[in-house]
Protein backbone atom coordinates (compact mmCIF):
# COMPACT_ATOMS: atom_id res chain seq x y z
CA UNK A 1 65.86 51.57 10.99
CA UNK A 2 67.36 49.39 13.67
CA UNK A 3 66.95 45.27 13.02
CA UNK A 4 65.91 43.17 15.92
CA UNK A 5 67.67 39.95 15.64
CA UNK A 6 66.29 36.49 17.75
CA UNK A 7 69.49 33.97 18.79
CA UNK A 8 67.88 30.67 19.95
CA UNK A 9 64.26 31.69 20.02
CA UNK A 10 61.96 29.76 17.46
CA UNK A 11 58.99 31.47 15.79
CA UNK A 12 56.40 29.36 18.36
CA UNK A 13 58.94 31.14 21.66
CA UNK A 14 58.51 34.63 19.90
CA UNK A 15 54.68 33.86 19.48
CA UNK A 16 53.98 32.74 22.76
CA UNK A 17 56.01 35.22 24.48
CA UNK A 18 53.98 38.31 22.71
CA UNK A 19 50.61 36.23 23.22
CA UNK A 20 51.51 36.46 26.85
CA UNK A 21 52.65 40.06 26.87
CA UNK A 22 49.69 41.18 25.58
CA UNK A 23 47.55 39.65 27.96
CA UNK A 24 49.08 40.97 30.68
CA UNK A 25 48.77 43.83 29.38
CA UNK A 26 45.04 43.51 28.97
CA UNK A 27 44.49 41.88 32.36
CA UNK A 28 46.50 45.22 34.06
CA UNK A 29 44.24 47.49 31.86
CA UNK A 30 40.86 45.58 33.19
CA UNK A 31 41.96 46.17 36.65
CA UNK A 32 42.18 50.06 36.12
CA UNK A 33 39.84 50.91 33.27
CA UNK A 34 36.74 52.90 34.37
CA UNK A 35 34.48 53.46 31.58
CA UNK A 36 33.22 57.09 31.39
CA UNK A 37 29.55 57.19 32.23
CA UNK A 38 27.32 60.13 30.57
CA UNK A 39 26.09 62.61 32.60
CA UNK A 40 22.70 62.25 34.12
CA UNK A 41 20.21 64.87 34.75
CA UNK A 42 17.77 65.05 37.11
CA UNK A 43 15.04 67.70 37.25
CA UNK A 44 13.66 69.17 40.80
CA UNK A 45 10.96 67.07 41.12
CA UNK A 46 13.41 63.82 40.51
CA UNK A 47 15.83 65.19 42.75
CA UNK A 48 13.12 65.93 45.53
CA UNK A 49 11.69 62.41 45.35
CA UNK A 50 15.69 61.15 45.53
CA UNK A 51 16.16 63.05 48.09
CA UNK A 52 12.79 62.11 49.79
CA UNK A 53 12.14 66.28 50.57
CA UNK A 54 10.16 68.58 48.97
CA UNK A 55 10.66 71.10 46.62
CA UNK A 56 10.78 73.98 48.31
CA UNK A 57 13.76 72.51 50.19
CA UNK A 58 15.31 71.83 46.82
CA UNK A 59 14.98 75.34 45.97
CA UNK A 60 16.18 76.56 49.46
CA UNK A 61 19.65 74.26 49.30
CA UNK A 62 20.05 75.46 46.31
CA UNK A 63 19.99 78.88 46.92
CA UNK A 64 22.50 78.50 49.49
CA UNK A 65 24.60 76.66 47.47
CA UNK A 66 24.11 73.06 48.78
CA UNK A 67 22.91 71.74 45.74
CA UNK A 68 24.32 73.21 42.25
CA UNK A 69 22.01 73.67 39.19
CA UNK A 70 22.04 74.29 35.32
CA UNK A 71 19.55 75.68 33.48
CA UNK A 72 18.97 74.93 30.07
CA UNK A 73 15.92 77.56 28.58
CA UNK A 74 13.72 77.76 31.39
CA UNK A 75 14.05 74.57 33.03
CA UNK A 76 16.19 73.79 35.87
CA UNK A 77 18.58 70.22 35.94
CA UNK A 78 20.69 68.73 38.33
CA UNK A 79 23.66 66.68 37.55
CA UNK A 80 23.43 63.12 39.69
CA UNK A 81 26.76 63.33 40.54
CA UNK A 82 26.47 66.71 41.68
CA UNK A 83 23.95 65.77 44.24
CA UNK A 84 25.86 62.62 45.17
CA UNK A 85 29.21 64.82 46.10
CA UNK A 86 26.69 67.32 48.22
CA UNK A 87 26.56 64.90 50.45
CA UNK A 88 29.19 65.82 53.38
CA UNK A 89 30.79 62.92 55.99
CA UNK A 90 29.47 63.38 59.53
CA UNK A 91 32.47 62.85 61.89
């Protein structure tokens, strides 16, 4: 294994040089860290009132593919996110 050896650097240099490495370090990783949310589900009825339509228009977009569901047993869920991205950018 390779040795590391300090010239001219005291134990307090070596500290306070790896105190401040790390938080930069730390500091970098708070600018970019997104924490991973868990998925939310919404049923028809929560997406309708989200929405503010009704649930026949629910059923319609998702039919044509607007809006994409799961279905767990019989019951129908939407992902939030799913509904957020089916939103599309007027131009």
């Amino acid at each position: 294994m390779p040795q590391v050896q300090f010239i001219q650097v005291t134990p307090e240099q070596l500290q306070t040089a790896i105190i401040k490495g790390v938080k930069t370090q730390l500091e970098d990783l708070k600018k970019h860290f997104q924490p991973k949310e868990p998925k939310q589900y919404l049923t028809r009825v929560e997406v309708a009132e989200m929405l503010k339509i009704n649930l026949s228009s629910v059923h319609n977009w998702t039919k044509k593919g607007i809006l994409k569901a799961k279905q767990i047993g019989g019951r129908v869920y939407y992902l939030r996110t799913d509904i957020e991205n089916a939103f599309v950018e007027l131009k």
